[in-house]
Every structure is written in C-alpha cells, then in structure tokens.
PDB file of N, CA and C in Angstrom:
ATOM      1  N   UNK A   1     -85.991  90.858  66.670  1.00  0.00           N
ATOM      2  CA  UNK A   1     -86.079  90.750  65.238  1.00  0.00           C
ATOM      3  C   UNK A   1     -87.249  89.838  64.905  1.00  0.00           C
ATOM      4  N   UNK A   2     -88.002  90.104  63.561  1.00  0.00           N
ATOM      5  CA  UNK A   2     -89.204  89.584  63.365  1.00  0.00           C
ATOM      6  C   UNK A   2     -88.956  89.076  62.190  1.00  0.00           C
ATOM      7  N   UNK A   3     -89.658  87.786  61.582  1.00  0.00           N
ATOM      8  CA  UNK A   3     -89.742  86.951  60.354  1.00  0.00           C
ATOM      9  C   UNK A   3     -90.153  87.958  59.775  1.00  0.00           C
ATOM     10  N   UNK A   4     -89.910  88.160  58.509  1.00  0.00           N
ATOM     11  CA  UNK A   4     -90.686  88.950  57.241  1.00  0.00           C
ATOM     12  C   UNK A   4     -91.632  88.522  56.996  1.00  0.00           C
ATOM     13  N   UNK A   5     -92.084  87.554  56.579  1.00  0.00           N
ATOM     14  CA  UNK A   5     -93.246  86.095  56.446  1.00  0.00           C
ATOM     15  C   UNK A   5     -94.417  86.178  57.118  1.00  0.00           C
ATOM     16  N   UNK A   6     -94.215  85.588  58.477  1.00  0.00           N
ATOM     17  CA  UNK A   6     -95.101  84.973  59.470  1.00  0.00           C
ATOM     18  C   UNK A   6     -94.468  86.412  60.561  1.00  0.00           C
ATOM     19  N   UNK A   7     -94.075  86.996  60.715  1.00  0.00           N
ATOM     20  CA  UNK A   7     -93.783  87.714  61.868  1.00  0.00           C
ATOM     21  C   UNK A   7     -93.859  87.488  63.597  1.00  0.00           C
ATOM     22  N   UNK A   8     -92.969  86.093  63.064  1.00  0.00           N
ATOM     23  CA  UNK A   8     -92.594  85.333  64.175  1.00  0.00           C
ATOM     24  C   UNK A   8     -91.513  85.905  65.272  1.00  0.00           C
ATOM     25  N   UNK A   9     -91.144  86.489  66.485  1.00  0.00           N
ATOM     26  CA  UNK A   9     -90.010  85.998  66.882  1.00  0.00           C
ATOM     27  C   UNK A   9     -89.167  85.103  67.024  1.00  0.00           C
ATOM     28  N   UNK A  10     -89.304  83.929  67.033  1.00  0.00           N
ATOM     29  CA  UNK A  10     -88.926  82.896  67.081  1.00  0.00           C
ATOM     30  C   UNK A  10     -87.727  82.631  65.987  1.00  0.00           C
ATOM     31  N   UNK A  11     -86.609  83.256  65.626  1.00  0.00           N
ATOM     32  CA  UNK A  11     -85.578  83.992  64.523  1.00  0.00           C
ATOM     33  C   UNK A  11     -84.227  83.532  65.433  1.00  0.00           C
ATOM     34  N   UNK A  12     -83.477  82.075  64.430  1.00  0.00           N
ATOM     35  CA  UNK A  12     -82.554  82.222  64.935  1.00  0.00           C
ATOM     36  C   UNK A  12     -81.533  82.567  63.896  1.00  0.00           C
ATOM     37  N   UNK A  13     -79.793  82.464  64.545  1.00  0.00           N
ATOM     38  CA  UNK A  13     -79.122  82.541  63.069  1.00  0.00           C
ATOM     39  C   UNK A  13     -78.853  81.280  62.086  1.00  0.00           C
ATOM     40  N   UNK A  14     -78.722  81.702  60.781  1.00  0.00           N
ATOM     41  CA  UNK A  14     -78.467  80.188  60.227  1.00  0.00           C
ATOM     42  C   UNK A  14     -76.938  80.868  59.543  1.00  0.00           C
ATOM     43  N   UNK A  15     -76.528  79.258  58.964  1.00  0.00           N
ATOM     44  CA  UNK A  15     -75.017  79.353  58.532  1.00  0.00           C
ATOM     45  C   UNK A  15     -75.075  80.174  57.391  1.00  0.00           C
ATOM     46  N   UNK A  16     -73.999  80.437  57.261  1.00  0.00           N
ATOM     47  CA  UNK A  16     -73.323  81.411  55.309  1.00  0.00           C
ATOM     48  C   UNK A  16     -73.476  79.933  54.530  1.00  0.00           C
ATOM     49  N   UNK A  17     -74.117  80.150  53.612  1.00  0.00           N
ATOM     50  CA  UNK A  17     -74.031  79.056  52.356  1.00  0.00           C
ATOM     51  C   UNK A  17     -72.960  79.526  51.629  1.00  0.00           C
ATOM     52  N   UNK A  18     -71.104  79.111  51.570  1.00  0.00           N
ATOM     53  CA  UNK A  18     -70.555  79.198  50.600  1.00  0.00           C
ATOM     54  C   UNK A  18     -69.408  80.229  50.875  1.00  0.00           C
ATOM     55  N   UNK A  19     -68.509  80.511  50.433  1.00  0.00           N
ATOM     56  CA  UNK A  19     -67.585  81.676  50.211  1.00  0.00           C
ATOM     57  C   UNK A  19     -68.242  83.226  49.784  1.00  0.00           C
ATOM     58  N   UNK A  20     -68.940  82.980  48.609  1.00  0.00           N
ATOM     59  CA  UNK A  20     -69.410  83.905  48.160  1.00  0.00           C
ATOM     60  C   UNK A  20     -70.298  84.975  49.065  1.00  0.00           C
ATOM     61  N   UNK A  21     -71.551  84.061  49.715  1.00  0.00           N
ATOM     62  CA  UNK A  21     -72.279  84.367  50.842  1.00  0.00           C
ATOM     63  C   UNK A  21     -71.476  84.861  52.057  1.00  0.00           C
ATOM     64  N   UNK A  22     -70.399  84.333  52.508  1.00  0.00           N
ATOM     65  CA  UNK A  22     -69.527  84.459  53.745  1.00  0.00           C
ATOM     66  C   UNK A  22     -69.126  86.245  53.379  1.00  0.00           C
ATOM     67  N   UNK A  23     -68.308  86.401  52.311  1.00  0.00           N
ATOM     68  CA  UNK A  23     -67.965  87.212  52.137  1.00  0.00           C
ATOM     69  C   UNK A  23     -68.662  88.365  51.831  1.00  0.00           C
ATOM     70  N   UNK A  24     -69.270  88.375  51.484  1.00  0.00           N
ATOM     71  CA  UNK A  24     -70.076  89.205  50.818  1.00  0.00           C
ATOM     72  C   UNK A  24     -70.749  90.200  52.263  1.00  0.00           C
ATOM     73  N   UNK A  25     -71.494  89.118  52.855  1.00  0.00           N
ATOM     74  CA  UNK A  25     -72.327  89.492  53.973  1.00  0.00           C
ATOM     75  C   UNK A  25     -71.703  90.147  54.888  1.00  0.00           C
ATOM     76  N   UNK A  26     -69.897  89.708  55.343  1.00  0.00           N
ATOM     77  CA  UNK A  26     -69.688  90.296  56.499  1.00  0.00           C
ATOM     78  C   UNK A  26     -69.366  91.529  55.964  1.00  0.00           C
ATOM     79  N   UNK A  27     -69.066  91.776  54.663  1.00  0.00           N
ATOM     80  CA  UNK A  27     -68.585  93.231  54.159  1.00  0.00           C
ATOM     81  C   UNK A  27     -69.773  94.327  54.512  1.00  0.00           C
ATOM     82  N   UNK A  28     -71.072  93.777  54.481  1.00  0.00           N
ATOM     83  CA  UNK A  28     -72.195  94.443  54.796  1.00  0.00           C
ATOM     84  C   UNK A  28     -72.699  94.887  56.233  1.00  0.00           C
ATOM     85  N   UNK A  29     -71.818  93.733  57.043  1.00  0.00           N
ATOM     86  CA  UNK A  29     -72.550  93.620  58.588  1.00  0.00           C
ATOM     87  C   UNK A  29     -73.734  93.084  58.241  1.00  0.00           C
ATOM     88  N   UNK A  30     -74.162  92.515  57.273  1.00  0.00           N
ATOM     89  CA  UNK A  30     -75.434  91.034  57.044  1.00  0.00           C
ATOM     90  C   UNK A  30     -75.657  89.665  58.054  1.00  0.00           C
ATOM     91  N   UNK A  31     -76.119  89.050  58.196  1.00  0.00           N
ATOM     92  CA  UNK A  31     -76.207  87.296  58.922  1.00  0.00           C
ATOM     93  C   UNK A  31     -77.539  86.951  58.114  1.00  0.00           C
ATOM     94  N   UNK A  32     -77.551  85.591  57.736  1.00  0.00           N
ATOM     95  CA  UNK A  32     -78.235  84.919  57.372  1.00  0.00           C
ATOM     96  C   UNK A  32     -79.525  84.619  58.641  1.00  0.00           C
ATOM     97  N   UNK A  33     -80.716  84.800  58.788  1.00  0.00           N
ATOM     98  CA  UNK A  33     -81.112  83.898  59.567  1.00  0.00           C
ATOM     99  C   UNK A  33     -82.740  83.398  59.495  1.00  0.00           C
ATOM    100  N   UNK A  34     -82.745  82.564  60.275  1.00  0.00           N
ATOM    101  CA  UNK A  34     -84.042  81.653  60.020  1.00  0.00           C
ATOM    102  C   UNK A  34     -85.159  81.267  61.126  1.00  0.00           C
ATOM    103  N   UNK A  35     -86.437  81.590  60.824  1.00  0.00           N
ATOM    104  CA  UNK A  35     -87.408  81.512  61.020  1.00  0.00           C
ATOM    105  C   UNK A  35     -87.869  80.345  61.794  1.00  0.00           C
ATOM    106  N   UNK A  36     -88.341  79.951  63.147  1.00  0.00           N
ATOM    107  CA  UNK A  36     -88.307  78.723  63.467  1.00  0.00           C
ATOM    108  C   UNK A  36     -89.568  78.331  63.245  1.00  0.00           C
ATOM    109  N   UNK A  37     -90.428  79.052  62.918  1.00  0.00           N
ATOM    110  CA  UNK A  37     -91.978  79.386  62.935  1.00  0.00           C
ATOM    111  C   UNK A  37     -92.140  78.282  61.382  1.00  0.00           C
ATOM    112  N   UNK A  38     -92.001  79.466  60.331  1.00  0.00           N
ATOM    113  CA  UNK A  38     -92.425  79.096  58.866  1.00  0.00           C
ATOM    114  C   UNK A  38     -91.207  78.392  58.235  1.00  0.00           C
ATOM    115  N   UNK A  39     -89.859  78.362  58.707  1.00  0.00           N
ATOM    116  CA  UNK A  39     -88.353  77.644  58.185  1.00  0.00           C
ATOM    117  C   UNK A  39     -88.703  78.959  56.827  1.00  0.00           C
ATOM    118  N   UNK A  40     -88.207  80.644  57.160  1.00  0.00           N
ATOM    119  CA  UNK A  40     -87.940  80.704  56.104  1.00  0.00           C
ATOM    120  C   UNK A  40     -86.712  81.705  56.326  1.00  0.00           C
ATOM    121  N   UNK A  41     -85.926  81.762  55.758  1.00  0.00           N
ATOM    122  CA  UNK A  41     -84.733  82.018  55.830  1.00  0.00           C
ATOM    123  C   UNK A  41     -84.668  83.272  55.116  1.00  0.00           C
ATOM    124  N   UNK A  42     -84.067  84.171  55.397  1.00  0.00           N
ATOM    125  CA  UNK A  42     -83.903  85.552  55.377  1.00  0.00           C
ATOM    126  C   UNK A  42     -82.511  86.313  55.760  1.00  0.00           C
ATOM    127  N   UNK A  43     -82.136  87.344  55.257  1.00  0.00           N
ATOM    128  CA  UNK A  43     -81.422  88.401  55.622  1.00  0.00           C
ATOM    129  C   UNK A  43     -80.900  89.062  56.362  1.00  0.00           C
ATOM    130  N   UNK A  44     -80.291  89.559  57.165  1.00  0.00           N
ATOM    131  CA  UNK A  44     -80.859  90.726  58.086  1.00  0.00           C
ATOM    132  C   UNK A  44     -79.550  91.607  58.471  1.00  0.00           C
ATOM    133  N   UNK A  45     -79.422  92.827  58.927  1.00  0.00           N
ATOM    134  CA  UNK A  45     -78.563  93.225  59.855  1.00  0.00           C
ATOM    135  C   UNK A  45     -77.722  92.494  60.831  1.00  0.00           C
ATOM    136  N   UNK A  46     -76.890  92.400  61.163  1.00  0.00           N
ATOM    137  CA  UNK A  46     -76.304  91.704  62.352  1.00  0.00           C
ATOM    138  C   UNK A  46     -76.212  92.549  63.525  1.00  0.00           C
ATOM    139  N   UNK A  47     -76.664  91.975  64.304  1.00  0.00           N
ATOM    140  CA  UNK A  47     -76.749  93.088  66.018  1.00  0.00           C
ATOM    141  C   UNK A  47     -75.334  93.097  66.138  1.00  0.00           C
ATOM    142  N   UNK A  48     -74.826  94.329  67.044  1.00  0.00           N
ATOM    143  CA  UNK A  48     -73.517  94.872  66.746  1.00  0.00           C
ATOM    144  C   UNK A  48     -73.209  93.819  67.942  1.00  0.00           C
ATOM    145  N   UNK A  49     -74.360  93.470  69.016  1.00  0.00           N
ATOM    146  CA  UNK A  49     -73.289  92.648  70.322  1.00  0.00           C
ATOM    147  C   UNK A  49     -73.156  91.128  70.489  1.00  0.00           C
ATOM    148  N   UNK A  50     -73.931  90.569  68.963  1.00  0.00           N
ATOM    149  CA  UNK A  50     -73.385  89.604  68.733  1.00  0.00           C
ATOM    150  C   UNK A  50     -71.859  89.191  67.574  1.00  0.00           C
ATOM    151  N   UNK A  51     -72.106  90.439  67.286  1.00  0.00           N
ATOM    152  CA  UNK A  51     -71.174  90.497  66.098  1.00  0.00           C
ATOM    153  C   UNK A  51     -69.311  90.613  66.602  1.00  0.00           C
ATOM    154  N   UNK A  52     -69.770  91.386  67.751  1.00  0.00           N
ATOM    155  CA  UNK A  52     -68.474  91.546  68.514  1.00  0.00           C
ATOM    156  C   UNK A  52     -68.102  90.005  69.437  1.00  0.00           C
ATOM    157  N   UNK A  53     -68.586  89.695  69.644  1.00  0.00           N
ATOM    158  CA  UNK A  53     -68.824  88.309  70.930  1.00  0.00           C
ATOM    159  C   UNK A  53     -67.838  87.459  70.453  1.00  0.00           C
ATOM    160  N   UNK A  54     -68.427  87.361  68.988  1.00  0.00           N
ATOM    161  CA  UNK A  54     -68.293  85.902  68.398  1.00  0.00           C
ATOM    162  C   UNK A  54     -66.211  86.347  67.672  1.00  0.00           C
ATOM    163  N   UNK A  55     -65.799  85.489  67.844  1.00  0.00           N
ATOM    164  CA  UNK A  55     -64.288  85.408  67.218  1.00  0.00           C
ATOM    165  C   UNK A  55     -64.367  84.979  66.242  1.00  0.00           C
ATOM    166  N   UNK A  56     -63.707  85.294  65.178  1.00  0.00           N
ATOM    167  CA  UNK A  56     -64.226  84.856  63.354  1.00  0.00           C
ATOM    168  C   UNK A  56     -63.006  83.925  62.857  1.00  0.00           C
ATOM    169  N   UNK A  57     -62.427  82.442  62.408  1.00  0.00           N
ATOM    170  CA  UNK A  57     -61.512  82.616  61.792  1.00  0.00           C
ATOM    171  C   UNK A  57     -61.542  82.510  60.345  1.00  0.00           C
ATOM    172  N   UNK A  58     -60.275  82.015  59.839  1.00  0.00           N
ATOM    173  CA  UNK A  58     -60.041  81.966  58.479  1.00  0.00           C
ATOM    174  C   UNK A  58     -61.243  81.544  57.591  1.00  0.00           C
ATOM    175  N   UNK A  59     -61.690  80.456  58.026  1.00  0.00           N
ATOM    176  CA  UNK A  59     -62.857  79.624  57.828  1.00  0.00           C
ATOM    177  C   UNK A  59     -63.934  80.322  57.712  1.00  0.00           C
ATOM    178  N   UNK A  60     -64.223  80.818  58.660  1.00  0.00           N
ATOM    179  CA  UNK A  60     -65.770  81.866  58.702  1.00  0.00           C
ATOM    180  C   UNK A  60     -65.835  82.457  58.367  1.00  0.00           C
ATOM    181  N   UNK A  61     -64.492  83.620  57.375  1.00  0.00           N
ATOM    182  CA  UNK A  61     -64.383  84.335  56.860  1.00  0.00           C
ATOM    183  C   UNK A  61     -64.990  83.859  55.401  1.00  0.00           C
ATOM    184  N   UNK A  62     -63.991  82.809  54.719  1.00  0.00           N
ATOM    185  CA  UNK A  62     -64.529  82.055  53.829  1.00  0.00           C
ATOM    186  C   UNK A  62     -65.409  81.115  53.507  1.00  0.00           C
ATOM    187  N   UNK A  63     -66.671  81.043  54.399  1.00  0.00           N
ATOM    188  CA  UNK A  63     -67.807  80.708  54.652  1.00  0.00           C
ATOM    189  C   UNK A  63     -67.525  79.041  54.016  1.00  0.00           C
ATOM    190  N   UNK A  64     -66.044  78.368  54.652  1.00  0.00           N
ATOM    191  CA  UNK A  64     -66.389  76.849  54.260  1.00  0.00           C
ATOM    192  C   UNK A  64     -67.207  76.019  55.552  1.00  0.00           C
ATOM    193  N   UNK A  65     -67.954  75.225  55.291  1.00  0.00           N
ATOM    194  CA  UNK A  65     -68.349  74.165  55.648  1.00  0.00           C
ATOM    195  C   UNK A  65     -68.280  72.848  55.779  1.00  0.00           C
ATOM    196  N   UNK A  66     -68.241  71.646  56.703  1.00  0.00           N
ATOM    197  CA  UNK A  66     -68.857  70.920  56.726  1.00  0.00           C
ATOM    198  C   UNK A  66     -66.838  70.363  56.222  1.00  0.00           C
ATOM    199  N   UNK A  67     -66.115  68.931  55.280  1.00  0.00           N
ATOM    200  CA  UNK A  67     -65.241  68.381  55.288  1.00  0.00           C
ATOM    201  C   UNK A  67     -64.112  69.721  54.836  1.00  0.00           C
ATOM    202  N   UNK A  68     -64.102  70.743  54.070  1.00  0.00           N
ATOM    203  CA  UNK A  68     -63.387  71.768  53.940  1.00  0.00           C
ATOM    204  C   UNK A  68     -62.993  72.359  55.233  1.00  0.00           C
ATOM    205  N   UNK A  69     -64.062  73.147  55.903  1.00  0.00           N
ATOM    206  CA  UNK A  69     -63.598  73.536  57.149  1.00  0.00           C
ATOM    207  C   UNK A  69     -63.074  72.884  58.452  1.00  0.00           C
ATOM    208  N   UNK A  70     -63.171  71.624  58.364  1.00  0.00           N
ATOM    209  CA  UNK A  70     -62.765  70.581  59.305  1.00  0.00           C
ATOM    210  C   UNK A  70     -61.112  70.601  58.420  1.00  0.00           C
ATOM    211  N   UNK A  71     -60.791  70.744  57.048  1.00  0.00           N
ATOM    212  CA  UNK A  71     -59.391  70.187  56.481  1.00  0.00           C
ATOM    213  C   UNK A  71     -58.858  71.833  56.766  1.00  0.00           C
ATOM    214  N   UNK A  72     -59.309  73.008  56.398  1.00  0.00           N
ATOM    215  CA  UNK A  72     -58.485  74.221  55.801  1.00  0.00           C
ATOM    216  C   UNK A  72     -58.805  74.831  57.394  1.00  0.00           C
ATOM    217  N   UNK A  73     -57.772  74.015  58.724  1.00  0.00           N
ATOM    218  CA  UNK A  73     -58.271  75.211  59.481  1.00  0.00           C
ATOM    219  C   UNK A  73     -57.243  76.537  59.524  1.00  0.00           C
ATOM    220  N   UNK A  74     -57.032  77.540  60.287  1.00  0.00           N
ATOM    221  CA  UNK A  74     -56.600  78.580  60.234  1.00  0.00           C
ATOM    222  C   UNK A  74     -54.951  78.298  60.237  1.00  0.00           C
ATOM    223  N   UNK A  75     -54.514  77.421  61.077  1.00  0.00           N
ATOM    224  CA  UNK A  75     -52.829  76.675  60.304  1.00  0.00           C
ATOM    225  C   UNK A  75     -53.137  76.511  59.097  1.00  0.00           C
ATOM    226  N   UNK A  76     -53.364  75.846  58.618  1.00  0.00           N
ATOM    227  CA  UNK A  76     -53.844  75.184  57.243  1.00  0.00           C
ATOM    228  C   UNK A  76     -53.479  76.322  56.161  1.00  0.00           C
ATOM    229  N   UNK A  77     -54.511  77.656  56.638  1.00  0.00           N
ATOM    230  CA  UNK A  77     -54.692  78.523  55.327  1.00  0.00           C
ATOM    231  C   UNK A  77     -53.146  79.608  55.515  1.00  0.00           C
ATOM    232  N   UNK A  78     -52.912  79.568  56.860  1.00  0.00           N
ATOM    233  CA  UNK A  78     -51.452  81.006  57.067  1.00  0.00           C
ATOM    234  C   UNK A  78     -50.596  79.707  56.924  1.00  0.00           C
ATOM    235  N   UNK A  79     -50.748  78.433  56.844  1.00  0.00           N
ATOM    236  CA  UNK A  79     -48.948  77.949  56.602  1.00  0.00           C
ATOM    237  C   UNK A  79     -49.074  77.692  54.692  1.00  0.00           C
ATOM    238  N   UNK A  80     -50.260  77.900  54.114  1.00  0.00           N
ATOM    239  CA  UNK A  80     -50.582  77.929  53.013  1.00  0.00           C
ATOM    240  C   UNK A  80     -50.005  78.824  52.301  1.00  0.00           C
ATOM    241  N   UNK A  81     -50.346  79.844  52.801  1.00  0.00           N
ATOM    242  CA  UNK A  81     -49.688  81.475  52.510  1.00  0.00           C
ATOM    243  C   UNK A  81     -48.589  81.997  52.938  1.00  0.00           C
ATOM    244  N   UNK A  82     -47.857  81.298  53.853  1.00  0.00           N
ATOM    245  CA  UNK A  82     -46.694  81.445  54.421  1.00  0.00           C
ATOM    246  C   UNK A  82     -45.322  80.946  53.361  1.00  0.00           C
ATOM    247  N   UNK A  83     -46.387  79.156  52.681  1.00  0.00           N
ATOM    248  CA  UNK A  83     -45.283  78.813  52.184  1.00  0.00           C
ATOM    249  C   UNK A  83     -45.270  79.467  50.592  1.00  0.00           C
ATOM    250  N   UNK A  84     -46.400  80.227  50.373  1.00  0.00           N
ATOM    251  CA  UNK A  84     -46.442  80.643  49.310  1.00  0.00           C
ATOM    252  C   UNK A  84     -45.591  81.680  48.731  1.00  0.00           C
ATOM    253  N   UNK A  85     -45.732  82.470  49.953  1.00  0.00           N
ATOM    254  CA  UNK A  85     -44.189  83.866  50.306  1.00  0.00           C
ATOM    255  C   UNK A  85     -43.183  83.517  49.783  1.00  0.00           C
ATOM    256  N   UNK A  86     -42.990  81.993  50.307  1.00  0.00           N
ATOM    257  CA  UNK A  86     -41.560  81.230  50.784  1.00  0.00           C
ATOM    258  C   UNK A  86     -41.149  81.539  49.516  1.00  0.00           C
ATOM    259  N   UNK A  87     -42.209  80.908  48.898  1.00  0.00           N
ATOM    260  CA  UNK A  87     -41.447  80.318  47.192  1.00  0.00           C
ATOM    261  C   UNK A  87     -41.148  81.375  46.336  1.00  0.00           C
ATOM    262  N   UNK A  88     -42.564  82.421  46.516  1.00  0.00           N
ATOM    263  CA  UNK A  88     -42.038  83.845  45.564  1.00  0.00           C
ATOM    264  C   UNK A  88     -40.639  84.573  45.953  1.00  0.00           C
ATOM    265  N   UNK A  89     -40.569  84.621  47.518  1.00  0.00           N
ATOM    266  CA  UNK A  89     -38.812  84.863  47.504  1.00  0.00           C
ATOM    267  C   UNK A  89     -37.930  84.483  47.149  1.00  0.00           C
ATOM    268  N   UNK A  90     -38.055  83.112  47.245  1.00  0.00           N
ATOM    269  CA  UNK A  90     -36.883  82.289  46.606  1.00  0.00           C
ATOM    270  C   UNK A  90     -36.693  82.430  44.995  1.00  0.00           C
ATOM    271  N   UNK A  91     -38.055  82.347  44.511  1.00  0.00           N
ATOM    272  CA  UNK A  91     -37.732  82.427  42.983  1.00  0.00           C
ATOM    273  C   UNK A  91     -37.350  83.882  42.536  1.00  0.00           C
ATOM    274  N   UNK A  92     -37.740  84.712  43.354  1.00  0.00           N
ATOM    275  CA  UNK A  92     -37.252  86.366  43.467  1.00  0.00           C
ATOM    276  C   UNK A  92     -35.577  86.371  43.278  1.00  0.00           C
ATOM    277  N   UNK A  93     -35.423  85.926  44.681  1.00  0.00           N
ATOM    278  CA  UNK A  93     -34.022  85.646  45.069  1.00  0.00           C
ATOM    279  C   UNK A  93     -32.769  85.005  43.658  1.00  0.00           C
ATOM    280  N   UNK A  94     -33.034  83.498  43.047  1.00  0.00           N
ATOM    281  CA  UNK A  94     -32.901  82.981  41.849  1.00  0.00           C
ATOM    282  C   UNK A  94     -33.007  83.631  40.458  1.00  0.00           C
ATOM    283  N   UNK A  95     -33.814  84.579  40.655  1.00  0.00           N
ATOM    284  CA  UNK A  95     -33.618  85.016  39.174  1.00  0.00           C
ATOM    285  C   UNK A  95     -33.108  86.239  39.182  1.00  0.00           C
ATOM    286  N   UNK A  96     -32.607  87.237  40.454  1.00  0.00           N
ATOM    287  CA  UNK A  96     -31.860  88.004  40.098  1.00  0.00           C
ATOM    288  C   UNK A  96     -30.156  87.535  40.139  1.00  0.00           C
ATOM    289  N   UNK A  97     -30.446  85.965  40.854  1.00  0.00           N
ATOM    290  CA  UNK A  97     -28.930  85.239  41.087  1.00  0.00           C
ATOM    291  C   UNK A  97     -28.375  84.961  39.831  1.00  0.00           C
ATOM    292  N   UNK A  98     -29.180  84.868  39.137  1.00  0.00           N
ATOM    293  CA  UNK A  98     -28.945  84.354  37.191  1.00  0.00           C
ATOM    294  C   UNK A  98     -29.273  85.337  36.321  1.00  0.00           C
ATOM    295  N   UNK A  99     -29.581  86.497  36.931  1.00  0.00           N
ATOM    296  CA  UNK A  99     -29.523  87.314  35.832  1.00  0.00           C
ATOM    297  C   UNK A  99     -30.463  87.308  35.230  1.00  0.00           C
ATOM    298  N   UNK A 100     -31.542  86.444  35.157  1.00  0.00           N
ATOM    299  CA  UNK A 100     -33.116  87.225  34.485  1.00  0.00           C
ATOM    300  C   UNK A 100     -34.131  88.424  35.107  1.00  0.00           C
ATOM    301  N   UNK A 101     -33.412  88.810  35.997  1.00  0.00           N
ATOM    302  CA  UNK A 101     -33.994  89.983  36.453  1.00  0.00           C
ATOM    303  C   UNK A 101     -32.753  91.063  37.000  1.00  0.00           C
ATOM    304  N   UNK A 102     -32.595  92.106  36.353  1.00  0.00           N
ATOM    305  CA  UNK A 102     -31.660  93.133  36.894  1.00  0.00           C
ATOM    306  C   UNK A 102     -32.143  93.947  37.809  1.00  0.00           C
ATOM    307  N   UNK A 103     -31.553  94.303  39.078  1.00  0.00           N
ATOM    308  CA  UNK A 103     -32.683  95.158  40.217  1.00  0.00           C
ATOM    309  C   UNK A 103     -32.213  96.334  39.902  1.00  0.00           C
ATOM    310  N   UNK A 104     -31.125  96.676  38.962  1.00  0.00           N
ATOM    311  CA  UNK A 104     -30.597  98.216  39.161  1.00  0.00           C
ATOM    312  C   UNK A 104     -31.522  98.825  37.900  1.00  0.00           C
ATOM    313  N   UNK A 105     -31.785  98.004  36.812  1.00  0.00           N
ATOM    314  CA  UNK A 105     -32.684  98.516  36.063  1.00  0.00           C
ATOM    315  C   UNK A 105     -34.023  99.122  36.693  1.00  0.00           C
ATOM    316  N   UNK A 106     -34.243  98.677  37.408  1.00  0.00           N
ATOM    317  CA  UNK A 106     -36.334  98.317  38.160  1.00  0.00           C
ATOM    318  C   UNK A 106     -36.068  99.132  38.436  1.00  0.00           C
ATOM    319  N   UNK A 107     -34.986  99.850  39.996  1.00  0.00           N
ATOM    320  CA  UNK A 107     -34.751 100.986  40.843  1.00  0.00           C
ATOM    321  C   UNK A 107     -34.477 102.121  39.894  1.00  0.00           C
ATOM    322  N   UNK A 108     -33.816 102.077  38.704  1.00  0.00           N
ATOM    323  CA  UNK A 108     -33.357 103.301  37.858  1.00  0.00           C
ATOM    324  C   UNK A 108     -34.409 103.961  37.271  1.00  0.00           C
ATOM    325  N   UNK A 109     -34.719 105.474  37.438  1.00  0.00           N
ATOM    326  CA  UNK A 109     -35.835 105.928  36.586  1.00  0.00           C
ATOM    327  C   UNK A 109     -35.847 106.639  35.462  1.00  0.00           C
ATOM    328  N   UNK A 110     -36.265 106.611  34.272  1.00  0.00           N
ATOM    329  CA  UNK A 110     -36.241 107.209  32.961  1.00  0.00           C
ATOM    330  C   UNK A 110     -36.623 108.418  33.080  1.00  0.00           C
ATOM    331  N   UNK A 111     -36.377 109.904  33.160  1.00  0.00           N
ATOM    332  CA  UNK A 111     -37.004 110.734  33.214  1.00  0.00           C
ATOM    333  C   UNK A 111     -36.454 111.261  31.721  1.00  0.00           C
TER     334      UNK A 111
END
C-alpha cells in the first residue's frame, strides 16, 4: 500500500478516532492509516489477512480510547447489558404482577 501524498511505502496502521470512526469503518472493511514518510493520515481498505488475525473486542468495536477503554472493558459492557435485561424482566415481570399490563390482551387478535 502506497501514501496518496508522497507515495511512500512506509504506511502503517493508525487508531479509529472515536465511536463514530470505529463504527463506521469496520462496516466498510476501512482502517485508518498513516504515512511514516509525510505523517499523513488516510483511508484505506483493510487487507483481508490482517483483518482476520487481529481479535476485535467490545472496545474496538466502539472505537474507545485511552481512560474509557482501560474502564468499559468487555465485562464491563456484557455485565452492563446483562444487568440491563435483568431489570426490563423484572419490571416486565411486576407490571403484569399488578395488573398494568394484561398479557391475554397483547396475545388476543382483533380480526
């Protein structure tokens, strides 16, 4: 792969700036990368046999960095979402226990 710029080889990868960037890019098969020549940072395809190599988690998905990704690691974000389940069942559970939600209504269909 060659700099756009200076048409350097000298092209390594650089990080996802952000969530937005993280996401976005892997939806594309994109990588950020950078120029060691001119420092200019660019675009590109991702080679399919680095793309496979590398193990992705929660984090890299959501392109955090730096004190975020050191706090939200992959426990972090599935016991996040785990306990989040927790609670929508329970309050699921509770409000058909009291009667603000009838399940035979929901299941019954108006034709």
């Amino acid at each position: 792969m060659n700099c756009p710029n200076c048409h350097s080889e000298d092209v390594r990868r650089s990080r996802r700036s952000g969530p937005r960037e993280g996401i976005a890019l892997r939806l594309k098969h994109q990588a950020p990368y950078r120029c060691q020549h001119c420092a200019t940072r660019f675009i590109a395809r991702e080679d399919a046999a680095t793309a496979l190599q590398r193990q992705l988690s929660f984090a890299d998905y959501l392109g955090l960095r730096g004190w975020s990704r050191r706090f939200f690691s992959d426990r972090v974000i599935l016991g996040g979402l785990t306990s989040l389940l927790l609670l929508l069942v329970i309050g699921v559970f509770f409000s058909v226990a009291v009667g603000w939600i009838n399940p035979f209504t929901l299941l019954a269909r108006n034709v």
